[in-house]
N, C-alpha and C. Protein backbone atom coordinates (compact mmCIF):
# COMPACT_ATOMS: atom_id res chain seq x y z
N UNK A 1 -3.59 3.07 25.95
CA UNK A 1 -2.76 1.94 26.30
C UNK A 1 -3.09 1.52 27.72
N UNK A 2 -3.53 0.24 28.00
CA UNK A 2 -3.27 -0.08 29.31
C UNK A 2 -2.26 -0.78 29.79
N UNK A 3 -2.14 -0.66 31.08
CA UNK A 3 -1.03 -1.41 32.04
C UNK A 3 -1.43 -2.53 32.73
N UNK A 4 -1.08 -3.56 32.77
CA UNK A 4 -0.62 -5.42 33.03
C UNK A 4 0.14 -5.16 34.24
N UNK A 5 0.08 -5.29 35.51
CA UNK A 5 0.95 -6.03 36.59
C UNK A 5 1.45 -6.95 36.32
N UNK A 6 2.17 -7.43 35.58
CA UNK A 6 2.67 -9.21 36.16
C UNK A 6 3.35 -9.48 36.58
N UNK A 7 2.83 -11.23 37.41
CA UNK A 7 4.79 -11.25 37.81
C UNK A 7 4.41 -12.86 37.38
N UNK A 8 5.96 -13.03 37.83
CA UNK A 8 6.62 -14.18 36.91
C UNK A 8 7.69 -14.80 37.78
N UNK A 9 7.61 -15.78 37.21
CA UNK A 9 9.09 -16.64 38.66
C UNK A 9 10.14 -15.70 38.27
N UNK A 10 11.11 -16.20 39.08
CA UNK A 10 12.77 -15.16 38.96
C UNK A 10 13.21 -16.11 37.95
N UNK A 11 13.00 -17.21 37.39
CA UNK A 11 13.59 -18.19 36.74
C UNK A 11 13.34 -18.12 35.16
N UNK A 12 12.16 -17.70 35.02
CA UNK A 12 11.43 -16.95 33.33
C UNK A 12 11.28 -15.42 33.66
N UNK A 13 11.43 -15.01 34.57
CA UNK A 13 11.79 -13.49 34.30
C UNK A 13 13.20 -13.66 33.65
N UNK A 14 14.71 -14.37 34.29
CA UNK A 14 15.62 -14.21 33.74
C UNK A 14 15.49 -14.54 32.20
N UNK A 15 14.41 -15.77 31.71
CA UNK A 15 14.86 -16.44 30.50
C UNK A 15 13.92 -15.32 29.49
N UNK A 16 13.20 -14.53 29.86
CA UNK A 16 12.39 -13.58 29.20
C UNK A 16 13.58 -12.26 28.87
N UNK A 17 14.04 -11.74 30.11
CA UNK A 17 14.95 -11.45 30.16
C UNK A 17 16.04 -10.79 28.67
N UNK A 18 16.95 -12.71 29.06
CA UNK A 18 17.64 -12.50 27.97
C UNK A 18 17.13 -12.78 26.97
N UNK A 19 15.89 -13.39 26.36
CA UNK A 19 15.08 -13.40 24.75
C UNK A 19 14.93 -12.15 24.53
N UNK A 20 14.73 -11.08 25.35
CA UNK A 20 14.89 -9.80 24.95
C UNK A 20 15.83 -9.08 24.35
N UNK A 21 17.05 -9.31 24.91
CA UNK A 21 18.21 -8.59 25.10
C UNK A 21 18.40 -9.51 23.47
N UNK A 22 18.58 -10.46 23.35
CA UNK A 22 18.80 -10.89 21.99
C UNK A 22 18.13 -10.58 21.17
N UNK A 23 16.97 -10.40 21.10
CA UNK A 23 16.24 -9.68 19.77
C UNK A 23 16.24 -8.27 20.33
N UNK A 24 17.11 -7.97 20.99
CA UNK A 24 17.57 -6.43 20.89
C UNK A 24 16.46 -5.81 21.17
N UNK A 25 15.21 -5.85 21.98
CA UNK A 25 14.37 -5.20 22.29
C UNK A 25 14.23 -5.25 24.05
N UNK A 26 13.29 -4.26 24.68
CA UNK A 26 13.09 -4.27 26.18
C UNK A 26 12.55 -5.61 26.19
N UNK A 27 12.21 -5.39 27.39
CA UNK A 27 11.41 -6.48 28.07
C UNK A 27 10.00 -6.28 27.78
N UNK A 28 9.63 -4.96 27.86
CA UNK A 28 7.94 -4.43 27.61
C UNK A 28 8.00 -4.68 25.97
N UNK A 29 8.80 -4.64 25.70
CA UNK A 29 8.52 -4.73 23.79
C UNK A 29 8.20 -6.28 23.56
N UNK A 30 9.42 -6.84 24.18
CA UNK A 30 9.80 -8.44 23.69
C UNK A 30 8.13 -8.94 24.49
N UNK A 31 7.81 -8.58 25.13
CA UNK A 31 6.68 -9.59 25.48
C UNK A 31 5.40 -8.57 24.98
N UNK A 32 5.34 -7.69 24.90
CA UNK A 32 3.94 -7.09 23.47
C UNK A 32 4.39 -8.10 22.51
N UNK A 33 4.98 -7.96 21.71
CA UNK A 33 5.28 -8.47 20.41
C UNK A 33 4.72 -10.55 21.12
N UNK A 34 5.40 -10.91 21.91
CA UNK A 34 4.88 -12.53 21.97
C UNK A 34 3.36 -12.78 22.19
N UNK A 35 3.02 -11.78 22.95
CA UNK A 35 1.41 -11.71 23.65
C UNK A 35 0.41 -11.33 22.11
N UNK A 36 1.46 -10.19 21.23
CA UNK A 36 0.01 -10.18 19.65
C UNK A 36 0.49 -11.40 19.05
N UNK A 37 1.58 -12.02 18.70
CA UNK A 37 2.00 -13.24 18.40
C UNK A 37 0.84 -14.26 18.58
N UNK A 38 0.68 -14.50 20.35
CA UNK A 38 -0.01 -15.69 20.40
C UNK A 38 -1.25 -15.56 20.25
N UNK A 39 -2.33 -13.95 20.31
CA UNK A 39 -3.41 -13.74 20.06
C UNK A 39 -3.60 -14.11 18.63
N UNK A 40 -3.02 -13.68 17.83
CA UNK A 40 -3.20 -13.16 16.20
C UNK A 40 -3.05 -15.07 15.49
N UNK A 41 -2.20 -15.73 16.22
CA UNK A 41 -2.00 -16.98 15.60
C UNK A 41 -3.25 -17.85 16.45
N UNK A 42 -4.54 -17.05 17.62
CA UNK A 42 -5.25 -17.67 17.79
C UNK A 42 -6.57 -17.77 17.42
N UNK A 43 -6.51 -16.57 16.15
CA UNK A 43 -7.48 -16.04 15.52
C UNK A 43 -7.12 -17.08 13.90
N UNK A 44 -6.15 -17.68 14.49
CA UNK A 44 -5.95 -18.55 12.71
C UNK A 44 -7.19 -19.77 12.52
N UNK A 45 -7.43 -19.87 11.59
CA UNK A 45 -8.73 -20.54 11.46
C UNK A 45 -8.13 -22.37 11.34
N UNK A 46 -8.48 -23.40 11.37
CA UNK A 46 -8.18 -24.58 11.36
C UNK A 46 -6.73 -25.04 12.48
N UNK A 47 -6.49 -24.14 13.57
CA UNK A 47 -5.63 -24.57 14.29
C UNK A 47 -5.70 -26.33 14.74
N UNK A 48 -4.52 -26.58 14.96
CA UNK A 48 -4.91 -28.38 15.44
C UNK A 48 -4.40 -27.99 16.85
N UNK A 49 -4.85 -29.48 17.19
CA UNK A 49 -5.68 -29.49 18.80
C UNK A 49 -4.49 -29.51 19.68
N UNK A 50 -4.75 -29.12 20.59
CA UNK A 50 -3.21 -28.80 21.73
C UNK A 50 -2.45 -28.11 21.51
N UNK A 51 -2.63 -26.44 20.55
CA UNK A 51 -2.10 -25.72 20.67
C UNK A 51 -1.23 -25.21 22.10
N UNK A 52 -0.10 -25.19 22.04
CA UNK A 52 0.52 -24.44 22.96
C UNK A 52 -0.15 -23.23 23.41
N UNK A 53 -0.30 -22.21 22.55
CA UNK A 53 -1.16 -21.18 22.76
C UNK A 53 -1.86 -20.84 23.37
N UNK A 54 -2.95 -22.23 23.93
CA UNK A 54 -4.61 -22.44 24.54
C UNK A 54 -3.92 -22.18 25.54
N UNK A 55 -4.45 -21.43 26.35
CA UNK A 55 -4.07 -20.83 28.38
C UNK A 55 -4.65 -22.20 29.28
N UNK A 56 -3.98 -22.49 29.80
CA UNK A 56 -4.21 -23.75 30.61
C UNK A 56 -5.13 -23.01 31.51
N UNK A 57 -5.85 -24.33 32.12
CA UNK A 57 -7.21 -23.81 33.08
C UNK A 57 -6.26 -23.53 34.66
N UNK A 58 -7.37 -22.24 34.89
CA UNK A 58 -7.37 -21.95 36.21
C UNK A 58 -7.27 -23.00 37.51
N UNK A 59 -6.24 -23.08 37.90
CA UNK A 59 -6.50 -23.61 39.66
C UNK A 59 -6.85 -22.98 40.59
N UNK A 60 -7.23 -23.73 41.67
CA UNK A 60 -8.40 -22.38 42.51
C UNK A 60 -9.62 -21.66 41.67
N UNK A 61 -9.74 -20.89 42.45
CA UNK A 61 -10.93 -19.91 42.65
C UNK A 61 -10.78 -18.72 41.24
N UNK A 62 -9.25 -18.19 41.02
CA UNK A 62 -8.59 -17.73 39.50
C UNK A 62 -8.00 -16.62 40.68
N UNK A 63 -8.17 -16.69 42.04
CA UNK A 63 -7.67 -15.32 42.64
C UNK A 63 -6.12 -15.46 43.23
N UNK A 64 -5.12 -14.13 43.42
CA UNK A 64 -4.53 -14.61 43.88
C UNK A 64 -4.65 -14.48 45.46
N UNK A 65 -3.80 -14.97 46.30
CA UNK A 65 -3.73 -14.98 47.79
C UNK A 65 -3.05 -13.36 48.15
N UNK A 66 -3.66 -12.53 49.53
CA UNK A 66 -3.29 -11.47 49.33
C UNK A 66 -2.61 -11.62 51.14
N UNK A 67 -1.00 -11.18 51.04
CA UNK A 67 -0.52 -11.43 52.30
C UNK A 67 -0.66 -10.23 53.20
C-alpha cells in the first residue's frame, strides 16, 4: 500500500469530510473508494468528451512552492 500526502482547502476538506461521515465511512475510505471510482469509469471505453473525470491541466511548472 502506498501513502498520498494531500492537502485540500479547509472548505472541501469539510465537504469531503461530511460525504464521509454520511456514507458512514472514514475519510481514507470515502476518498479510496472516489479515486477507484474515477480511475475504473476512466478505463470505460466510448466516454463522451468533457468528462468531469479528465484532471485539468497543470499551472506552473506542476511544483509546489516550498516556504
Amino acid at each position: 500500500m502506498k501513502h498520498v500526502n494531500l492537502r485540500l482547502p479547509d472548505d472541501l476538506h469539510e465537504q469531503a469530510v461530511a460525504a464521509a461521515a454520511t456514507d458512514d465511512r472514514s475519510l481514507n475510505s470515502w476518498l479510496v473508494s472516489v479515486v477507484r471510482r474515477a480511475v475504473e469509469s476512466s478505463e470505460a471505453p466510448n466516454r463522451p468528451g468533457g468528462d468531469p473525470a479528465s484532471p485539468a491541466p497543470l499551472r506552473g511548472n506542476g511544483h509546489s512552492p516550498r516556504h
